[in-house]
Protein backbone atom coordinates (compact mmCIF):
# COMPACT_ATOMS: atom_id res chain seq x y z
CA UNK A 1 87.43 6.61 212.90
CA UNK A 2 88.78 8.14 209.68
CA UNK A 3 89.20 11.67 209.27
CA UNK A 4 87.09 13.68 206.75
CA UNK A 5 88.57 14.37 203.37
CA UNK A 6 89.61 18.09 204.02
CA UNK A 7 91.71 17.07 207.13
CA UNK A 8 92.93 14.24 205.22
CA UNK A 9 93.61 16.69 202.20
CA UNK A 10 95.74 19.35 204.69
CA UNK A 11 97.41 16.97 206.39
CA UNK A 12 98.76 15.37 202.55
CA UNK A 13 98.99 18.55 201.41
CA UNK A 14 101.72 19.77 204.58
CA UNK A 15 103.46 16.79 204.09
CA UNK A 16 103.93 17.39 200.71
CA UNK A 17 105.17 21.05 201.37
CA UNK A 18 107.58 19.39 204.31
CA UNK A 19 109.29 17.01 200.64
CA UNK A 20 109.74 19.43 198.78
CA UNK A 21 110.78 22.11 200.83
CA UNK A 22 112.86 20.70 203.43
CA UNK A 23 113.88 17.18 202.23
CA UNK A 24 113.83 18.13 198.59
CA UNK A 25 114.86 21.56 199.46
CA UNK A 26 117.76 20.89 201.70
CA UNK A 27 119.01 17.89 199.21
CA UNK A 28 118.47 15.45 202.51
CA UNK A 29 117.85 12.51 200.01
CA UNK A 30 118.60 13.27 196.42
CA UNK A 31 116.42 10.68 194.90
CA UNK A 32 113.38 12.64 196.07
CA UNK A 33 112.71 15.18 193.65
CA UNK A 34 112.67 12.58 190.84
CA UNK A 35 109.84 11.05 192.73
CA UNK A 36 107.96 14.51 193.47
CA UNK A 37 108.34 15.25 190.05
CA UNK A 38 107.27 11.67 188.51
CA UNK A 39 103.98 12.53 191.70
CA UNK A 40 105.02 8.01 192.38
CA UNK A 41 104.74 8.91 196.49
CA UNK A 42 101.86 7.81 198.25
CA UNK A 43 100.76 9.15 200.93
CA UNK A 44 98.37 7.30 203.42
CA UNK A 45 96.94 9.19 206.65
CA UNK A 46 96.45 6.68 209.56
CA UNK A 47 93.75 8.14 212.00
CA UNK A 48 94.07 5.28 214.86
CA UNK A 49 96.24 5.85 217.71
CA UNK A 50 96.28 1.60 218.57
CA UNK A 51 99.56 0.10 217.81
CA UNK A 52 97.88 -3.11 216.47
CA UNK A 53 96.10 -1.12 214.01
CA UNK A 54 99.17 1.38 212.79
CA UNK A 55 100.93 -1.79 212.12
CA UNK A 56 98.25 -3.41 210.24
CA UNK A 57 97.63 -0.02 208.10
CA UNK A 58 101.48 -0.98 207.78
CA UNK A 59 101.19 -4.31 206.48
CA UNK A 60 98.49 -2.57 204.10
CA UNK A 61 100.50 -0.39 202.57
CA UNK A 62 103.26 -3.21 201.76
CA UNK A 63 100.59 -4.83 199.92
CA UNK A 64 99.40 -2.01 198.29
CA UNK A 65 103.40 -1.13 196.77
CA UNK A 66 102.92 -4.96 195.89
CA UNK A 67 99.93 -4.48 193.63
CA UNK A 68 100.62 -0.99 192.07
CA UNK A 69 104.07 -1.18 190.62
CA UNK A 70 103.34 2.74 189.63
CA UNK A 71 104.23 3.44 193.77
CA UNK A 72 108.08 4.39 194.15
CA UNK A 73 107.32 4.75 197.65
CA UNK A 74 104.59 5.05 200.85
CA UNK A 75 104.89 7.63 203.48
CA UNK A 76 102.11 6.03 205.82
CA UNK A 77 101.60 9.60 208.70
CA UNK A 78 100.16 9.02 212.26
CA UNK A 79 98.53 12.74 213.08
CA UNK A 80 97.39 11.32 216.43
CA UNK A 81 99.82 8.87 217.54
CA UNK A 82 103.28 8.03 218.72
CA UNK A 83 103.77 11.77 219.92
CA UNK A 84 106.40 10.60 222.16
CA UNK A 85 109.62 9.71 220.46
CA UNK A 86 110.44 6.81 222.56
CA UNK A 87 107.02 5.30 221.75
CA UNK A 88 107.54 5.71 218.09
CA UNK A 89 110.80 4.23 218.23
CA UNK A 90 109.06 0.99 219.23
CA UNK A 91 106.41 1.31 216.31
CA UNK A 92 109.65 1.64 214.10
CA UNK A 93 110.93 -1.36 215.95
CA UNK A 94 107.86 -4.01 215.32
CA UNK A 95 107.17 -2.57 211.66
CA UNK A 96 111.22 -4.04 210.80
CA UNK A 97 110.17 -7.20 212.68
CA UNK A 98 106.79 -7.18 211.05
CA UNK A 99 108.28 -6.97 207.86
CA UNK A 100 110.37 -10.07 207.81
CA UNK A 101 107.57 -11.87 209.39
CA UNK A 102 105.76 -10.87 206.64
CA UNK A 103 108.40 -12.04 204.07
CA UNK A 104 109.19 -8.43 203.08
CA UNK A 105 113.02 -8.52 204.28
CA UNK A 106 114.89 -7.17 201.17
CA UNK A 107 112.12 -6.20 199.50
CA UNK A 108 110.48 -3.11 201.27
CA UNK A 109 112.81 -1.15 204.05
CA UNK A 110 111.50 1.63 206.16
CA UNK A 111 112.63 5.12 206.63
CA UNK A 112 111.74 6.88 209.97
CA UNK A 113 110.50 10.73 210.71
CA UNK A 114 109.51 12.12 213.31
CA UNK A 115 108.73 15.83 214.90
CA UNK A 116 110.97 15.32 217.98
CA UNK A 117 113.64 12.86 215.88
CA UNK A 118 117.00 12.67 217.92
CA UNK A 119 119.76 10.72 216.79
CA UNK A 120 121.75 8.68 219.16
CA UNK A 121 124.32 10.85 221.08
CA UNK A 122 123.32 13.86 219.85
CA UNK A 123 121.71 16.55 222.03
CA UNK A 124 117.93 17.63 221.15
CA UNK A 125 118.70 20.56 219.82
CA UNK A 126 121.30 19.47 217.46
CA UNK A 127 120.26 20.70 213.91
CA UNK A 128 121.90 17.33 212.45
CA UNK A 129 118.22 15.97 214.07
CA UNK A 130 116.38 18.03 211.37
CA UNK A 131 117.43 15.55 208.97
CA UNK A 132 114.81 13.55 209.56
CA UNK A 133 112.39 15.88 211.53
CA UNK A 134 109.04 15.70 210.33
CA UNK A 135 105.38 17.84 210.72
CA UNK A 136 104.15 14.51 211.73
CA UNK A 137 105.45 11.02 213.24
CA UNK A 138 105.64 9.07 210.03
CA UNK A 139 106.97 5.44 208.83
CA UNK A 140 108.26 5.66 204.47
CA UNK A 141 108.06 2.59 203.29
CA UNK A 142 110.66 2.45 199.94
CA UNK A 143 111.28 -0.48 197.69
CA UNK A 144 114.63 -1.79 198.07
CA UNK A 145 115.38 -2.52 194.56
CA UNK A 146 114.65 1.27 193.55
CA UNK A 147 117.36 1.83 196.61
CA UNK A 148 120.19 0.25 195.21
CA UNK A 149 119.53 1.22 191.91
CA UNK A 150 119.93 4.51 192.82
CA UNK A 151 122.88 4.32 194.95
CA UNK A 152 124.71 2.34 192.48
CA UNK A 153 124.27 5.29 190.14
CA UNK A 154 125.11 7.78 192.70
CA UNK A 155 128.80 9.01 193.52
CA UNK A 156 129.81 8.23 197.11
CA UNK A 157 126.17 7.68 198.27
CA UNK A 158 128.32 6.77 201.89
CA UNK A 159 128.96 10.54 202.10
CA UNK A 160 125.05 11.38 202.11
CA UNK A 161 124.42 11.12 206.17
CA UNK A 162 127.29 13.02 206.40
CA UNK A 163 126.57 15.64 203.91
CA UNK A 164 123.17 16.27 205.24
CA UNK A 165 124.22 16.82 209.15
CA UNK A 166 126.97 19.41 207.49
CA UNK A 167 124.24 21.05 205.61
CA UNK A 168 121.67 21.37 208.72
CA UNK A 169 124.66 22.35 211.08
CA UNK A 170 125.64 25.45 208.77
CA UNK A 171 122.13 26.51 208.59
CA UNK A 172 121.63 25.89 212.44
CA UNK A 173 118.61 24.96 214.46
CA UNK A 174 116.78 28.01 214.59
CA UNK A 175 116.76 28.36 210.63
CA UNK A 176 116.00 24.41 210.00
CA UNK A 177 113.17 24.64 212.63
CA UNK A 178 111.81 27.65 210.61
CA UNK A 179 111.50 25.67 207.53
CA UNK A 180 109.99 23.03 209.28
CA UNK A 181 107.54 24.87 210.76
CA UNK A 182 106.51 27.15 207.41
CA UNK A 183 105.16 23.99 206.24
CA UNK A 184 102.45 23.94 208.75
């Protein structure tokens, strides 16, 4: 069952807060505020908790960024599912393998977030994990062509990962939680 528009409308409306202040904000991807500020993200709330149908609201949104060319990129959010990290790792899993089923391979690639995100070898409360710590477990679909358009324009885009886990470690975990959290 879908939610109503005004919990639709908050949830959008946090995640939007979480872009600009944190990933925007922070500089965590520098082609971001270009696509806040053309308003080319689309966000799609996904209210079902059943992996079959997250992964088909998946496959919907790769054919909705192949009909509307005016879509830089999706951020498809999953309020209710995929709390556990471990579980959304698999969703993150079968949405790459679902998308060169699909035929999408080098066309669409996906971007992962998540409110508990850990990178390998690093300990949970590492503030390098804030990088990619979101409000909500999402999946950001982005069109690979816009990707290395960008990057080829971009000096040392190798540096980026790198820059970023400098930037969150300075700030620390208590202060990137914080700014994480004022977006709820």
């Amino acid at each position: 069952m879908a939610y109503d528009k005004d919990k639709t409308d908050k949830i959008i409306g946090q995640t939007k807060k979480w872009i600009v202040d944190v990933v925007v904000g922070c500089n965590f991807c520098p082609f971001a505020a270009r696509e806040v500020k053309n308003n080319t993200i689309h966000y799609q709330v996904e209210s079902a908790t059943e992996l079959s149908h997250c992964l088909q609201s998946f496959l919907q949104e790769c054919l909705r960024l192949d009909a509307e060319e005016t879509i830089a990129t999706t951020i498809l959010i999953f309020p209710d599912a995929f709390q556990q990290f471990d579980d959304y790792l698999d969703l993150v899993a079968l949405a790459e393998k679902l998308l060169k089923k699909s035929g999408y391979e080098g066309v669409y690639q996906v971007a992962s977030f998540h409110p508990s995100y850990r990178f390998a070898k690093t300990a949970a409360d590492d503030p390098e994990n804030y990088t990619n710590r979101s409000l909500y477990p999402m999946l950001h679909l982005l069109r690979e062509e816009q990707i290395e358009k960008a990057l080829s324009r971009y000096p040392n885009p190798e540096q980026i990962p790198a820059d970023n886990i400098n930037f969150a470690r300075e700030k620390g975990a208590t202060y990137m939680r914080m700014l994480r959290e004022a977006c709820l």
